[in-house]
Protein backbone atom coordinates (compact mmCIF):
# COMPACT_ATOMS: atom_id res chain seq x y z
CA UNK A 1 18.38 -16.84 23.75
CA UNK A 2 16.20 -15.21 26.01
CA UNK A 3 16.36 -12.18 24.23
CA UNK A 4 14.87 -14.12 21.21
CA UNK A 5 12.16 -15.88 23.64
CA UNK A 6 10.59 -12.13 24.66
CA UNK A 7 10.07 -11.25 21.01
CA UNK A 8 8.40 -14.18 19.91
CA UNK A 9 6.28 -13.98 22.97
CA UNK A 10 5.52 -10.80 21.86
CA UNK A 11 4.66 -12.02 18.65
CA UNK A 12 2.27 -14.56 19.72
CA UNK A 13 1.16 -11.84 22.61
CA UNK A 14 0.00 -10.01 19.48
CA UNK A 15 -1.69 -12.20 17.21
CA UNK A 16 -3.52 -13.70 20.25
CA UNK A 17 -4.73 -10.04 21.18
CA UNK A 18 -6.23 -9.51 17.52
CA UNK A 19 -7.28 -13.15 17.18
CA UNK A 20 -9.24 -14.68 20.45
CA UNK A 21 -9.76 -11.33 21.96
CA UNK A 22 -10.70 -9.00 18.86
CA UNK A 23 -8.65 -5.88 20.64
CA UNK A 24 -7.96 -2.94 18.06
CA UNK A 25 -4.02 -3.62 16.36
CA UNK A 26 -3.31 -0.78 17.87
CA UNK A 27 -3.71 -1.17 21.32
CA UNK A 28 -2.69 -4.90 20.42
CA UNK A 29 0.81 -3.62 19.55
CA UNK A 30 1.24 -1.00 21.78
CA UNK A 31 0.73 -4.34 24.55
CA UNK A 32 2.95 -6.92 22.72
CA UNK A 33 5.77 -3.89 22.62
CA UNK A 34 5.26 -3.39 26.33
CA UNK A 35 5.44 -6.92 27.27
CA UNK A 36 8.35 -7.75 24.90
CA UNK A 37 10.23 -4.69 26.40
CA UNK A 38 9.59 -6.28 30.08
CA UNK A 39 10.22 -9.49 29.26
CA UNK A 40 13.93 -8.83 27.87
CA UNK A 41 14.74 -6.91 30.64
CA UNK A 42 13.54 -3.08 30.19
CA UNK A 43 12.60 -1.38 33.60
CA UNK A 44 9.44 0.74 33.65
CA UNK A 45 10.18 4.14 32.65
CA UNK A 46 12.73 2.54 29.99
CA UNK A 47 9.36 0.91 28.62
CA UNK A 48 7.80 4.56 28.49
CA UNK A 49 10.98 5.68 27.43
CA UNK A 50 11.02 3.48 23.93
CA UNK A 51 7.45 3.57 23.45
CA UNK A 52 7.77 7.22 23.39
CA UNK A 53 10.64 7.45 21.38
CA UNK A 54 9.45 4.86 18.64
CA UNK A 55 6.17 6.55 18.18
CA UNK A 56 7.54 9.71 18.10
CA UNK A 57 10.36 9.16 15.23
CA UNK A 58 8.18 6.85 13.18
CA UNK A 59 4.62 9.53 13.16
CA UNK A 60 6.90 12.66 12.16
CA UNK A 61 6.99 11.59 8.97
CA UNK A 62 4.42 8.91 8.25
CA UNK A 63 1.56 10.88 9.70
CA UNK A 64 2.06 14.23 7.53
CA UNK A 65 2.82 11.79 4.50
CA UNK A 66 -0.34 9.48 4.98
CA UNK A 67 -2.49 12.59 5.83
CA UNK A 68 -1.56 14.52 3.01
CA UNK A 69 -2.13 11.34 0.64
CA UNK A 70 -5.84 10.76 2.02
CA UNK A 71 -7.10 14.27 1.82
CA UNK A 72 -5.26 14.65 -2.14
CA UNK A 73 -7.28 11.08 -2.76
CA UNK A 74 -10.36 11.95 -1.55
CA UNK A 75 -11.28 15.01 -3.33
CA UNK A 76 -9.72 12.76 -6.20
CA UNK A 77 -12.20 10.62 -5.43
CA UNK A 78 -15.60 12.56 -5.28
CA UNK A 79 -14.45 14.11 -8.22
CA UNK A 80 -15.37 11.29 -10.66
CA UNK A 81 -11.53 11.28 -11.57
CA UNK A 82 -11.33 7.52 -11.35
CA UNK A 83 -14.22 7.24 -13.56
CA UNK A 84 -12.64 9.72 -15.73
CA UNK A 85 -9.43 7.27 -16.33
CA UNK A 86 -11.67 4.30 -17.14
CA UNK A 87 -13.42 5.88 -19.49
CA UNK A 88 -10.54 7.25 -21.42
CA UNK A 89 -8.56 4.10 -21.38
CA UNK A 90 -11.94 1.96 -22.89
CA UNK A 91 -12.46 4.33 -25.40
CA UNK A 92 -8.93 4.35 -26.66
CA UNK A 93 -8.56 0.83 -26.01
CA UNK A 94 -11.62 -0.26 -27.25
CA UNK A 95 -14.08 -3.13 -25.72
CA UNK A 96 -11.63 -5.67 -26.75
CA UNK A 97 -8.43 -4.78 -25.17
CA UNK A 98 -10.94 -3.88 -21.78
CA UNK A 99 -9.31 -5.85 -19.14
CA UNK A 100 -5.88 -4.20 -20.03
CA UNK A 101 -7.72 -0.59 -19.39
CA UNK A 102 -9.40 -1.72 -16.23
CA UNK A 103 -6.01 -2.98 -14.80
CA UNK A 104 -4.07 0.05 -16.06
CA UNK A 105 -7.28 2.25 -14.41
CA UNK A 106 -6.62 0.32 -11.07
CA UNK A 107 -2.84 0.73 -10.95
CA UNK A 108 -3.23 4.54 -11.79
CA UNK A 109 -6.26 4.96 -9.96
CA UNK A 110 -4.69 3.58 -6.00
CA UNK A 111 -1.85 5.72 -6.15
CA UNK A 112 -3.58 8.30 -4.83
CA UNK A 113 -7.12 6.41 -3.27
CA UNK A 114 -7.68 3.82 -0.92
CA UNK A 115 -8.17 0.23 -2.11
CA UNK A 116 -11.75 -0.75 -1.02
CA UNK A 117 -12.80 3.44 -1.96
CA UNK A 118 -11.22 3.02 -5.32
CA UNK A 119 -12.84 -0.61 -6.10
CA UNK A 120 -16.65 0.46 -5.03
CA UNK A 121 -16.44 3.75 -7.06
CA UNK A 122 -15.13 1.28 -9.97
CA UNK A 123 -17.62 -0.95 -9.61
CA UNK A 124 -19.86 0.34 -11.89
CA UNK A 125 -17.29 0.42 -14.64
CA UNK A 126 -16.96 -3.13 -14.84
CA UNK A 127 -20.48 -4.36 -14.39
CA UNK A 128 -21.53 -2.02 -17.55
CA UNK A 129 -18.51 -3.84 -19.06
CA UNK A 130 -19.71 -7.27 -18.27
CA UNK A 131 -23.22 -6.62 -19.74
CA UNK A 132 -22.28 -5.11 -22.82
CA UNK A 133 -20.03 -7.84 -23.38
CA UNK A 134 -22.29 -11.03 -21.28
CA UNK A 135 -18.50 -12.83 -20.51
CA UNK A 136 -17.46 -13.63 -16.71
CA UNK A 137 -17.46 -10.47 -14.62
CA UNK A 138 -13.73 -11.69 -13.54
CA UNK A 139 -12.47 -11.34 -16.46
CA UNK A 140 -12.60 -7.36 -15.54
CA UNK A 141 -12.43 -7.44 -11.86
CA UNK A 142 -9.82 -9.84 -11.40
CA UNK A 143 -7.86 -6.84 -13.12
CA UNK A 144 -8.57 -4.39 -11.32
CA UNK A 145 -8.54 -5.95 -8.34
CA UNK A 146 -4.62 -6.49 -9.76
CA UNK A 147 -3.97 -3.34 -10.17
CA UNK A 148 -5.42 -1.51 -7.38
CA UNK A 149 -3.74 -4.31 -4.43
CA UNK A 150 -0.38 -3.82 -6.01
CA UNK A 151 -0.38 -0.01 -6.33
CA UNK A 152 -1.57 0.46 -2.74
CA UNK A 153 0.91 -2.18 -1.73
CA UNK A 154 3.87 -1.11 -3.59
CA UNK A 155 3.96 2.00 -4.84
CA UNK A 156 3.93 5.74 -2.05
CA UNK A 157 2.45 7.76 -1.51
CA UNK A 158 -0.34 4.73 -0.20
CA UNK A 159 -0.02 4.43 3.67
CA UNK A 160 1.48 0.64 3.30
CA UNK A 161 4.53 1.27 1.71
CA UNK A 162 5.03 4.91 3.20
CA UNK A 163 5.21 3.30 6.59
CA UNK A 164 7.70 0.63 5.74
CA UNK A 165 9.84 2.53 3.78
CA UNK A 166 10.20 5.14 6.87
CA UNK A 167 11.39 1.96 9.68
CA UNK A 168 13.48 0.78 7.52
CA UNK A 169 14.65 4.07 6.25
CA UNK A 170 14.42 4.30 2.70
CA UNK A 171 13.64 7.35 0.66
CA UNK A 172 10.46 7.14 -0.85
CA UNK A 173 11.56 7.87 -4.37
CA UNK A 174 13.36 4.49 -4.83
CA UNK A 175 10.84 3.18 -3.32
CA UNK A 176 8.54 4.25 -5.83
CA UNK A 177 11.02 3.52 -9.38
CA UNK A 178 11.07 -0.37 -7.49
CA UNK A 179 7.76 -0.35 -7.13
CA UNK A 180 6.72 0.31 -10.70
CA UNK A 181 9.15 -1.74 -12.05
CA UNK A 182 8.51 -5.00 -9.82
CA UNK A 183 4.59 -4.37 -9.74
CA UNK A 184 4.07 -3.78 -14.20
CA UNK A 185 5.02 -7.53 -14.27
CA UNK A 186 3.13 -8.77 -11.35
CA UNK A 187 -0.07 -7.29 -12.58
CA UNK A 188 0.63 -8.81 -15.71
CA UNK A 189 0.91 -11.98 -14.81
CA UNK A 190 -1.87 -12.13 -11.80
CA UNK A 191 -4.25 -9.61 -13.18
CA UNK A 192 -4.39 -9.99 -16.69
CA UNK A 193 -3.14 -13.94 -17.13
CA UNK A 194 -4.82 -15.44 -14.21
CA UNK A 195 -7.54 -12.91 -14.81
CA UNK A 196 -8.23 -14.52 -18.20
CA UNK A 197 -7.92 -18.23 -17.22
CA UNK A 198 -10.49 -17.97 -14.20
CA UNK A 199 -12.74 -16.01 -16.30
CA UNK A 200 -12.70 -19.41 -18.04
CA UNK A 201 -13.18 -21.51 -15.56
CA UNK A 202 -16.44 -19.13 -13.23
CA UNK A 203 -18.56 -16.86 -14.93
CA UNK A 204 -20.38 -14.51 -13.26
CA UNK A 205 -22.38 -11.77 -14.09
CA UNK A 206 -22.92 -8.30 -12.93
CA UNK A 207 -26.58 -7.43 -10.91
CA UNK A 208 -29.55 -6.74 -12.57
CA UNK A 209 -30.01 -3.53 -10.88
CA UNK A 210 -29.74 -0.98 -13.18
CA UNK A 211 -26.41 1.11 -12.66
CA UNK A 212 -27.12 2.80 -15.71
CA UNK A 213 -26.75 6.72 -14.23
CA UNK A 214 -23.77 5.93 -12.61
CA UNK A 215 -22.53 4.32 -15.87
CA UNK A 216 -23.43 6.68 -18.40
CA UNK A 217 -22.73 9.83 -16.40
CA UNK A 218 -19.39 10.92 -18.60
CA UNK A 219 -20.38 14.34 -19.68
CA UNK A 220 -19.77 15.17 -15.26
CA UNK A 221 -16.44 13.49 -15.87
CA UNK A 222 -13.17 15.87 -15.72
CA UNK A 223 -10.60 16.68 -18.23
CA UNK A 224 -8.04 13.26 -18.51
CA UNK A 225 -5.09 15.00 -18.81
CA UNK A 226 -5.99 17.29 -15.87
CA UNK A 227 -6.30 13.88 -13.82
CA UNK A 228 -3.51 12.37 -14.68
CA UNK A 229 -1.24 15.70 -14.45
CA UNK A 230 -2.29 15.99 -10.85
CA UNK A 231 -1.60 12.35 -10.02
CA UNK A 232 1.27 12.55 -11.34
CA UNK A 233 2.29 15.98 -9.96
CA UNK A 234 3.92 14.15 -6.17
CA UNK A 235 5.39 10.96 -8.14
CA UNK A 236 7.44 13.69 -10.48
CA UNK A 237 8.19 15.67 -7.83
CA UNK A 238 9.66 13.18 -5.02
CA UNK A 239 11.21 11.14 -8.20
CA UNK A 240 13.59 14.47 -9.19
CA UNK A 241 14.33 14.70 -5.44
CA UNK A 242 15.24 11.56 -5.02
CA UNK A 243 17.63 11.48 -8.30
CA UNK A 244 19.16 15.06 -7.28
CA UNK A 245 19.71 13.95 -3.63
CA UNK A 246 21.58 10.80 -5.21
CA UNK A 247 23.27 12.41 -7.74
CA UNK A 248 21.76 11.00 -10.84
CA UNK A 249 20.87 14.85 -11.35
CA UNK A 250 23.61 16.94 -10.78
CA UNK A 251 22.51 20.87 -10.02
CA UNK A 252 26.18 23.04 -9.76
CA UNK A 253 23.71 26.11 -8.44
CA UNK A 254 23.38 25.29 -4.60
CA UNK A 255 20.47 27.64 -4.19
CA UNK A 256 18.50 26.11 -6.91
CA UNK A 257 19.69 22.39 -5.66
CA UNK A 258 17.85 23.31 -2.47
CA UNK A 259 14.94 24.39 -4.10
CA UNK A 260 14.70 21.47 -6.05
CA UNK A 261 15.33 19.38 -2.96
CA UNK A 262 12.77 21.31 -1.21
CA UNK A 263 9.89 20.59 -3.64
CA UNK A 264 10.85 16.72 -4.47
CA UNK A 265 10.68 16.14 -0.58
CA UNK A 266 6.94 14.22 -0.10
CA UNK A 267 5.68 16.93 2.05
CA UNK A 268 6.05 19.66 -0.11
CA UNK A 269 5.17 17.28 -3.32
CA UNK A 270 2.03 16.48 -1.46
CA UNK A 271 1.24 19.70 -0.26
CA UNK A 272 1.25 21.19 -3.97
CA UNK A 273 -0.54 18.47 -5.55
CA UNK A 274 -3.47 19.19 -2.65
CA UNK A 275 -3.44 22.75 -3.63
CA UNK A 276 -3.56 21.41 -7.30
CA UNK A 277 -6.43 18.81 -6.47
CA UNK A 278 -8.04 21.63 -3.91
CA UNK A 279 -8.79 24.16 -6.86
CA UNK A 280 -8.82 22.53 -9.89
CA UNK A 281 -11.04 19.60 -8.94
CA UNK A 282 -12.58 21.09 -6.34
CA UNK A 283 -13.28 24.66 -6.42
CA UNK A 284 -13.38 24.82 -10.36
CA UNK A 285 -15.69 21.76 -10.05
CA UNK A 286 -18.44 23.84 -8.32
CA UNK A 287 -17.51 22.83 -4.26
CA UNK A 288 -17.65 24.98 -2.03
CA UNK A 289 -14.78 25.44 0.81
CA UNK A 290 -16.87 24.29 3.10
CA UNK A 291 -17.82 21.46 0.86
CA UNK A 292 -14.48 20.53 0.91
CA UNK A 293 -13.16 20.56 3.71
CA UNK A 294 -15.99 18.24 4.81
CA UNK A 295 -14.92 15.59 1.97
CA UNK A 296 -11.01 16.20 3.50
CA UNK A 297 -12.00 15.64 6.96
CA UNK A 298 -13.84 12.44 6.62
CA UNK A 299 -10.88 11.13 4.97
CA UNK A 300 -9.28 11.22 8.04
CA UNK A 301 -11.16 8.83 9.33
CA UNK A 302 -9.26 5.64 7.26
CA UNK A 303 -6.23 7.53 7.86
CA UNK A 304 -5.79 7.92 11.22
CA UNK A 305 -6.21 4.63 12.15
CA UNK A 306 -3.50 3.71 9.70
CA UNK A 307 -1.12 6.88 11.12
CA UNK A 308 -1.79 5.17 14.69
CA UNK A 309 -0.91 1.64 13.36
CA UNK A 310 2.24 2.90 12.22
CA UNK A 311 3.74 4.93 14.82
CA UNK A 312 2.50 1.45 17.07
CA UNK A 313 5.09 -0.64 14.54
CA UNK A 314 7.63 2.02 15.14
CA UNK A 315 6.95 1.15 18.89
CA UNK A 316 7.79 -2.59 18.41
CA UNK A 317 10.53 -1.71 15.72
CA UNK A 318 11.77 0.25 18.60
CA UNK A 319 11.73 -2.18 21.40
CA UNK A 320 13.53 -4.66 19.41
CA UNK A 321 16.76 -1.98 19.38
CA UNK A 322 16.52 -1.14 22.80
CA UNK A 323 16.28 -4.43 24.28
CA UNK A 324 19.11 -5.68 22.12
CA UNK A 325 16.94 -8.22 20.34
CA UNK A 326 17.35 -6.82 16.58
CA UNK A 327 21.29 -7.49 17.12
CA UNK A 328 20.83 -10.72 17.96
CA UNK A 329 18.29 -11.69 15.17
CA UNK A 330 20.67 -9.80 12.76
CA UNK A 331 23.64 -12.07 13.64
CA UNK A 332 21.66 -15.35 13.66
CA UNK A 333 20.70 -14.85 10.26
CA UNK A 334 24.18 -13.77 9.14
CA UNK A 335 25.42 -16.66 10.59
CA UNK A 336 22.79 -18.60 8.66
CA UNK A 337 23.90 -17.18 5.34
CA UNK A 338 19.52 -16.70 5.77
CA UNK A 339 18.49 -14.34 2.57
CA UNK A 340 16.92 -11.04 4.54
CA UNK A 341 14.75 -10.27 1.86
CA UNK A 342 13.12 -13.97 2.18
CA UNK A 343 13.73 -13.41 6.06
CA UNK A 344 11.05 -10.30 5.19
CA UNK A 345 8.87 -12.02 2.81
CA UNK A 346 7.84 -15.15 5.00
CA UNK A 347 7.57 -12.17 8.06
CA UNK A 348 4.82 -10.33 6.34
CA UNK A 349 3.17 -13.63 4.92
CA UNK A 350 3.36 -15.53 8.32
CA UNK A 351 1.67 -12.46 10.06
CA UNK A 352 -1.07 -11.78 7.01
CA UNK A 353 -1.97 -15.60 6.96
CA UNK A 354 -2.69 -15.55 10.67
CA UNK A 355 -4.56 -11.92 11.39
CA UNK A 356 -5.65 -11.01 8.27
CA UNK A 357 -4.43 -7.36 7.97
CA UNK A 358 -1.89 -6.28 5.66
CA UNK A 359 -1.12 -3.27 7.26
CA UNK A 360 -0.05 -4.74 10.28
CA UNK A 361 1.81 -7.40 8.48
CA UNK A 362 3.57 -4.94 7.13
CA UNK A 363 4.46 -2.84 9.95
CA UNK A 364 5.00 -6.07 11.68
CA UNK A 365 8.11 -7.22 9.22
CA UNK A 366 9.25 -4.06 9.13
CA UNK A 367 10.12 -3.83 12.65
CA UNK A 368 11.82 -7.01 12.98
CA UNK A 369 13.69 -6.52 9.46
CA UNK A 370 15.25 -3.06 10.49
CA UNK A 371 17.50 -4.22 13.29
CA UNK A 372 18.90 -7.44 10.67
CA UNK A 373 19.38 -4.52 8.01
CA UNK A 374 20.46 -1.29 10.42
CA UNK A 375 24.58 -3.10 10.28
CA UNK A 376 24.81 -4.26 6.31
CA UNK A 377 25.55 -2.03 3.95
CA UNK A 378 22.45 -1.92 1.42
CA UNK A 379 22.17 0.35 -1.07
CA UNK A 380 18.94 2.50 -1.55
CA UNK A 381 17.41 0.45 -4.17
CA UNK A 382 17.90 -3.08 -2.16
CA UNK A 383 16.59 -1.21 0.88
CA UNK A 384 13.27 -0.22 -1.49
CA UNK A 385 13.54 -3.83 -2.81
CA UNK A 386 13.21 -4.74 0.90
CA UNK A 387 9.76 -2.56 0.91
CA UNK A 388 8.34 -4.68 -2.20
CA UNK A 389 9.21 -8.34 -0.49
CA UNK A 390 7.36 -7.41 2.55
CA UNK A 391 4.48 -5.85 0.68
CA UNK A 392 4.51 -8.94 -1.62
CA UNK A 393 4.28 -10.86 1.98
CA UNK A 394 1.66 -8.90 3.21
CA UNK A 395 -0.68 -9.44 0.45
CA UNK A 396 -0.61 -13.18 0.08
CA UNK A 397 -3.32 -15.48 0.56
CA UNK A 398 -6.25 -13.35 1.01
CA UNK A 399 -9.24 -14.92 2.94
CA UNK A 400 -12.33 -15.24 5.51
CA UNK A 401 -10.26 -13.26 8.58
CA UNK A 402 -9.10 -10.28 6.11
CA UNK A 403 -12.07 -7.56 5.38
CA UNK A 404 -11.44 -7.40 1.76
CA UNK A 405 -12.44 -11.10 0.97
CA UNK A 406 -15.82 -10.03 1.87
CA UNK A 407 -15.79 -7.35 -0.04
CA UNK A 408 -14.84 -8.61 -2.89
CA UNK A 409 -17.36 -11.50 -2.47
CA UNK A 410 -20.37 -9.45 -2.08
CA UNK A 411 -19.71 -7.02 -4.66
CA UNK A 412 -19.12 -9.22 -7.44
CA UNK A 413 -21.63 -11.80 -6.13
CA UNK A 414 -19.84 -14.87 -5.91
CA UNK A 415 -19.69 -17.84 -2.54
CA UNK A 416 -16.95 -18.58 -0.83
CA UNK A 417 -15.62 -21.44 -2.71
CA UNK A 418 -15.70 -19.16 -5.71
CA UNK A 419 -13.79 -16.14 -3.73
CA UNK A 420 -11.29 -18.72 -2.80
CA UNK A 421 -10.13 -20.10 -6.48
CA UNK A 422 -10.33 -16.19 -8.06
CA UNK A 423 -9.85 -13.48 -5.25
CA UNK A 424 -7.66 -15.45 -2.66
CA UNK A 425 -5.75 -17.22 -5.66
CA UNK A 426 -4.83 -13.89 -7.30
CA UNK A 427 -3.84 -12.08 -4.08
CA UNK A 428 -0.92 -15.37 -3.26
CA UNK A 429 -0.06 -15.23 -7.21
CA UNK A 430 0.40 -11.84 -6.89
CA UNK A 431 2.61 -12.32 -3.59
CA UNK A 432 4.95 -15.10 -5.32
CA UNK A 433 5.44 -12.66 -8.49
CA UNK A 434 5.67 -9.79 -6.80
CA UNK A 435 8.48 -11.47 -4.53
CA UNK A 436 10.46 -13.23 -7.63
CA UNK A 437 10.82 -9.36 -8.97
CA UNK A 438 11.46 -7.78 -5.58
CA UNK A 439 14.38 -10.29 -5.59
CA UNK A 440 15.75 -10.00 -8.53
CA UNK A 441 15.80 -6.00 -8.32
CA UNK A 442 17.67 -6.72 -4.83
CA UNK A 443 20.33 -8.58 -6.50
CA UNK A 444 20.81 -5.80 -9.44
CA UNK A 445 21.10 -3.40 -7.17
């Protein structure tokens, strides 16, 4: 019972660190690890000892995965590819059918980009849209603002789900087949339905500034299929890994089956789709090495302060084995008969609700699902089903303490009220779904 006492005085250790005293998360759980450790017993150097060992296990592979992912996105990024995939899927679409191409250009677009970087450079896309058509700017952003949360919530190689997937230890290629199929549903249903009824109900329109060169610039836009071949490039890659490490694919040849299991592996997936990305974006778009290396360095920047966040919730995820704790949560809730993938869900929401970050909501239910899940004998696909209820958690309820309410408020121009009813109601609609599917997908497998 004590046990149990020193980790939710950790807990609230943390969220009063982020909270009332506005520390970094990072320090903030490095502190609540500490104190948890010495609270349940741990002597000093066994302290140094965990924090040590949990940061060390968790950054050797999150760090070269999240790096890798950042640079590959950000010469993505400045090379008008996102643009590139809005433009296609409008024209083939048509005007009409727009709100189904803006959600299908977010879900595409944040596999390889950051959220808030992928919705500014997008921006443009769906004022023009608005104009040309004069209905409520949510009809489009609500959309997009679908597709790009789930996709950076559900589906690697975006630093949420990377990170989870690693404490709990899941290979990322389930990871990503659960993804897709629990998050085409949920951005049906909170991007494109809900999208459509608030639309309805709040109309807004885009700025009168003119946008127009941002807009009309397609003829700077690169090849589709040379986009969307080099997205695609890691998913393909870690996918055949993942189905020739499980046997789906069966290779007789052992020196070809380590090849294969060579590239499919997300470093070396990553690694060639950066070379890909590197040249063919890059270089063959006119930037020069220096140029480029410049553009790769800054995004380093978002990413390292997601790499330290991390290896901090391997820390806690740590501390919770060492001091014994995760054993004793794991057989109170077996003795409760309590579901562990609502055990994960309410986690992550609990911890988003109060501190606003979904990354450390994440990380957060991660570490204190691993010890409940390290004993039962979960396949890989409920262990990735696991990822999608605590990323489903993690992205409920939206609002005023979380950075992307704001963002979303000033960009598309709307008060708080109005935020509340379209942004903060689509990000919980999106949790619920998203949960429903992550549960079902548990059961089946």
């Amino acid at each position: 019972m004590f046990t149990i006492l020193s980790v939710l005085a950790g807990i609230v250790i943390l969220l009063f660190l982020i909270l009332f005293l506005r520390l970094p998360a990072f320090i903030s759980l490095l502190i609540s690890s500490i104190l948890t450790g010495i609270f349940a017993g741990l002597d000093g150097s066994e302290v140094i000892q965990t924090v040590q060992t949990g940061m060390g296990s968790t950054l050797g592979f999150v760090a070269i995965v999240v790096g890798l992912g950042a640079m590959f996105g950000a010469i993505l990024e400045k090379s008008k590819g996102a643009e590139a995939i809005a433009q296609y899927l409008t024209d083939k679409l048509g005007i009409k059918n727009a709100p189904t191409s803006i959600l299908l250009t977010g879900f595409v677009v944040s596999i390889p980009v950051f959220f808030d970087v992928a919705f500014i450079i997008l921006i443009p896309v769906i004022y023009a849209m608005q104009r040309k058509t004069k209905k409520s700017l949510l009809l489009y952003a609500i959309p997009l603002l679908a597709g790009l949360a789930i996709t950076h919530a559900f589906i690697p190689p975006t630093p949420g789900p990377v990170a989870v997937a690693d404490i709990i230890k899941v290979d990322l290629g389930w990871v990503i087949i659960v993804g897709f199929m629990a998050g085409i549903p949920t951005a049906l249903v909170s991007g494109l339905f809900f999208g459509k009824y608030i639309a309805s109900k709040i109309h807004i329109e885009a700025p009168k500034a003119d946008f127009s060169s941002n807009e009309n610039s397609t003829q700077s836009l690169p090849p589709i299929g040379l986009i969307l071949s080099i997205i695609m490039i890691p998913i393909v890659l870690i996918l055949c890994g993942t189905m020739i490490n499980s046997g789906i694919i069966e290779v007789s040849n052992p020196k070809l089956k380590n090849i294969l299991t060579l590239l499919g592996h997300p470093f070396s997936a990553l690694i060639i789709a950066n070379i890909f990305v590197w040249y063919k974006l890059g270089i063959g778009r006119g930037y020069t090495s220096k140029e480029l290396f410049r553009i790769t360095s800054k995004s380093m920047e978002p990413a390292g302060t997601i790499i330290l966040l991390t290896g901090a919730g391997g820390v806690f995820k740590q501390v919770l084995v060492e001091t014994g704790a995760g054993e004793i949560i794991a057989n109170t809730f077996t003795e409760l008969n309590f579901p562990v993938i609502l055990f994960s869900f309410i986690a992550a929401a609990v911890v988003r609700i109060l501190q606003g970050s979904a990354t450390v909501a994440m990380i957060t239910a991660a570490g204190l699902v691993f010890p409940i899940i390290v004993n039962m004998d979960l396949s890989q696909g409920q262990l990735a089903a696991l990822v999608i209820g605590i990323a489903s958690g993690a992205s409920i309820l939206s609002h005023v303490n979380d950075s992307g309410f704001w963002l979303v408020k000033e960009y598309l121009g709307m008060d708080e009220k109005q935020t509340f009813k379209s942004w903060s109601m689509m990000t919980t609609i999106l949790a619920f779904v998203g949960f429903v599917c992550a549960s079902i997908l548990f059961t089946i497998f």
